[in-house]
Protein backbone atom coordinates (compact mmCIF):
# COMPACT_ATOMS: atom_id res chain seq x y z
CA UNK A 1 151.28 126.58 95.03
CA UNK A 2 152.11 123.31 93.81
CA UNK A 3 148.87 121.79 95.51
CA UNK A 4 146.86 122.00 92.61
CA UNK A 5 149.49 119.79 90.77
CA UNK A 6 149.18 116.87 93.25
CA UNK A 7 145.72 117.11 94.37
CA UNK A 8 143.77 115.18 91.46
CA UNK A 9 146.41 112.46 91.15
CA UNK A 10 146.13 112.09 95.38
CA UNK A 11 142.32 111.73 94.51
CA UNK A 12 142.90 109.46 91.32
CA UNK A 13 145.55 107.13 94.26
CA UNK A 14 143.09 106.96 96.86
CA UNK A 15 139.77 105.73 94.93
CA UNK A 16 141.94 103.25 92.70
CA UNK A 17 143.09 101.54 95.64
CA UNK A 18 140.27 101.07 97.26
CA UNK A 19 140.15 103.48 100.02
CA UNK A 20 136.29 103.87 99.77
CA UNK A 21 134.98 101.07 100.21
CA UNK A 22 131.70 99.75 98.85
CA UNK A 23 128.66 99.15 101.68
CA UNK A 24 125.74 97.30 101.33
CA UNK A 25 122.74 97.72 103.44
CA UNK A 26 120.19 95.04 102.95
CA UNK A 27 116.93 95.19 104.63
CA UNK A 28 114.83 92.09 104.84
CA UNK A 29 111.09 93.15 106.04
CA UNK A 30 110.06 89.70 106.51
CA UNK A 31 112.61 89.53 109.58
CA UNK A 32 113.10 92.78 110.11
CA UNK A 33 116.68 92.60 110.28
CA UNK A 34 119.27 94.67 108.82
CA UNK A 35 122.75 93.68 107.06
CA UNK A 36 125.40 95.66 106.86
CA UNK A 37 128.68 94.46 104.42
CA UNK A 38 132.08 96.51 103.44
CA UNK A 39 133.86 94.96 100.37
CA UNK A 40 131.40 92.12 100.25
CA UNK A 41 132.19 90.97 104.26
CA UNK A 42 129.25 91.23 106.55
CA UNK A 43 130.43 93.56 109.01
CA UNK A 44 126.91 94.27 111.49
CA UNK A 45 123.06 92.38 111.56
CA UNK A 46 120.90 95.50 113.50
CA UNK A 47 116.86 94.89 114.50
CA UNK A 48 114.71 96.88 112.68
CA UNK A 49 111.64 98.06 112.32
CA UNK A 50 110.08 98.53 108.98
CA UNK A 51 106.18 99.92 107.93
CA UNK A 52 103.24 98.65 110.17
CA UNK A 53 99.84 98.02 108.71
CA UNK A 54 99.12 100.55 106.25
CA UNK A 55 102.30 102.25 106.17
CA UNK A 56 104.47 99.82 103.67
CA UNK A 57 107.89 100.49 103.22
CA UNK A 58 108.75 100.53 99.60
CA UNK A 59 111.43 97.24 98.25
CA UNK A 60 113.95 98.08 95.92
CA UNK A 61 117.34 98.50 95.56
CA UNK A 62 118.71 102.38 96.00
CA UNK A 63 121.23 104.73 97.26
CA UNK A 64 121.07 107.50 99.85
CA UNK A 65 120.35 110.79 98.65
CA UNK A 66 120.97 113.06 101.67
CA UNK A 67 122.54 112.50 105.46
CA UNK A 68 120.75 114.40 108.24
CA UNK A 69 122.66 114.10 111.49
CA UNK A 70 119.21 115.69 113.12
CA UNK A 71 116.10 115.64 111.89
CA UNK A 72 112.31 115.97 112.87
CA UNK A 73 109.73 114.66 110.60
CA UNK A 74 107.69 117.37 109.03
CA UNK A 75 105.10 115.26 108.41
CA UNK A 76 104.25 112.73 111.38
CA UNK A 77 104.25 115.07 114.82
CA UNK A 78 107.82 116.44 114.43
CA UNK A 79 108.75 113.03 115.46
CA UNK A 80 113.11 113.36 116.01
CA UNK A 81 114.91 110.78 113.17
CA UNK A 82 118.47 110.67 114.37
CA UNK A 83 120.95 109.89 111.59
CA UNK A 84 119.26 109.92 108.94
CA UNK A 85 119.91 108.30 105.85
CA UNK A 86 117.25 109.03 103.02
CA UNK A 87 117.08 106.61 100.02
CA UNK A 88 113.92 107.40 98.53
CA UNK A 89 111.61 110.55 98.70
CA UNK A 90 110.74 110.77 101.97
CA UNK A 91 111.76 107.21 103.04
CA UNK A 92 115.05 107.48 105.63
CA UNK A 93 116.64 105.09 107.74
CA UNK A 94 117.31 106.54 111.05
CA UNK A 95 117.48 106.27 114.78
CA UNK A 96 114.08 105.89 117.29
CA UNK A 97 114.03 106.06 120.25
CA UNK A 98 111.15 103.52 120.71
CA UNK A 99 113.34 100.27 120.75
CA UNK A 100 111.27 98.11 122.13
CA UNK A 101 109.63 97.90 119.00
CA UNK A 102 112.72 96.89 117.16
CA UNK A 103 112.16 93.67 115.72
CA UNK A 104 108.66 94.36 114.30
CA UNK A 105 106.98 96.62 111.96
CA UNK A 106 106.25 99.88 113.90
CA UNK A 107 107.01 102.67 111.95
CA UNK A 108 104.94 105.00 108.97
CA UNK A 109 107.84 103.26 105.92
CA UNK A 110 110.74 104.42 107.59
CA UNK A 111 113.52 102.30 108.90
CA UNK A 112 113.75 102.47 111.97
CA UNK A 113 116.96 101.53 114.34
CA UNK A 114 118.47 101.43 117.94
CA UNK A 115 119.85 105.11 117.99
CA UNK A 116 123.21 103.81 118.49
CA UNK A 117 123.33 101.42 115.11
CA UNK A 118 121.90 104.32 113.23
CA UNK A 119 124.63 106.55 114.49
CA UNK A 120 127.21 103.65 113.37
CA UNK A 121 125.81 103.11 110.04
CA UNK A 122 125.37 106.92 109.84
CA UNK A 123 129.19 107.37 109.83
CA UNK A 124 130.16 104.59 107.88
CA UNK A 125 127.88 105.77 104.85
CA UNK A 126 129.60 109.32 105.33
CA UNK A 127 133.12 107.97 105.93
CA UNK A 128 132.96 105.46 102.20
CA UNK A 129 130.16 107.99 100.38
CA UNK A 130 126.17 108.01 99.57
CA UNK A 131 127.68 107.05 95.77
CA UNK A 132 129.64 103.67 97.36
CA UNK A 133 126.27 102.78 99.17
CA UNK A 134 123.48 100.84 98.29
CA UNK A 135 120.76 100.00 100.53
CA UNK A 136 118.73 96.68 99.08
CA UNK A 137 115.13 96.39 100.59
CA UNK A 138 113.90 93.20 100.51
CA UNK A 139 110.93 91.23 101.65
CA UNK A 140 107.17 91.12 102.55
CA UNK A 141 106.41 92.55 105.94
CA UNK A 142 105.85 90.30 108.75
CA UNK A 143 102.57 89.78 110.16
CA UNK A 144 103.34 90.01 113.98
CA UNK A 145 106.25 91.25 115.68
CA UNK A 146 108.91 88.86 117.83
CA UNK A 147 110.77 89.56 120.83
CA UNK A 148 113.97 90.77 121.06
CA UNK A 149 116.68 89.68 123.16
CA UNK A 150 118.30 91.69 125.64
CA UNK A 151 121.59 91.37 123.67
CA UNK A 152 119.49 92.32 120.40
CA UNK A 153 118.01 95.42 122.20
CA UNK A 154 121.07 96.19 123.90
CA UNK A 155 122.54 99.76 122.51
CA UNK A 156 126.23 98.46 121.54
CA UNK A 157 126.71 97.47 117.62
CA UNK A 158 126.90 93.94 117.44
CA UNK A 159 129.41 93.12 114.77
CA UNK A 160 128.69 89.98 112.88
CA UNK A 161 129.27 86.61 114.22
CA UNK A 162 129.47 88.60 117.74
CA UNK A 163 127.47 85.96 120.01
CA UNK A 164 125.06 87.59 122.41
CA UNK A 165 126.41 89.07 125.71
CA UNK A 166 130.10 88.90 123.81
């Protein structure tokens, strides 16, 4: 077959012109927001919820390691951690369920999300790649915990410069 001619040229085409794009996820504990940017353009801002008391979630700069569509932790009560993203040891970002604690530290050093922005950010780090991914955690964590909007809570991606209710 003549596939195996073509193949790693079609390969060499597609990641010289871009088609993977690079993502950066930065986490800022201190507001416990999330940013998401493709190619450098901010493309989402999601709540989040970072380590409580005790439980600090580690700052750095890293890149995922392993996607779990489902997963249960095996450490804290088989607690479920849809979509998954894990960027160091045992440190994932992923979907909870308890959302109205999005907007202030809540969880053991994961980073937590509204199930529905982890499932979006879980398919556009497996549509561009763990490799084009970096996730940038940033930030001391806040003290206290602030209220979310309905708009902020609300389970629909809001894309950035989306206004509330839009």
């Amino acid at each position: 077959m003549h596939v195996r001619a073509w193949l790693p040229a079609a390969i060499l085409t597609l990641v010289a012109s871009g088609a993977f794009a690079d993502v950066l996820i930065a986490v800022d504990k201190r507001a416990q927001q999330m940013t998401v940017s493709v190619d450098g353009v901010p493309r989402y801002h999601f709540a989040v919820s970072t380590g409580r008391a005790g439980y600090g979630t580690p700052s750095g700069t890293y890149h995922p390691h392993r996607l779990e569509r489902t997963w249960f932790s095996k450490e804290y009560y088989n607690s479920p951690m849809p979509h998954s993203i894990f960027f160091h040891a045992g440190y994932a970002i992923h979907g909870s369920y308890e959302i109205s604690r999005l907007g202030g530290p809540a969880s053991h050093g994961c980073i937590r999300l509204h199930p529905a922005n982890a499932a979006t950010l879980f398919a556009l780090v497996q549509r561009q790649g763990m490799d084009a991914t970096t996730i940038v955690v940033s930030g001391q964590n806040s003290g206290g915990r602030r209220r979310l909007s309905a708009a902020e809570s609300a389970a629909e991606p809001r894309p950035v410069g989306a206004m509330p209710g839009s």
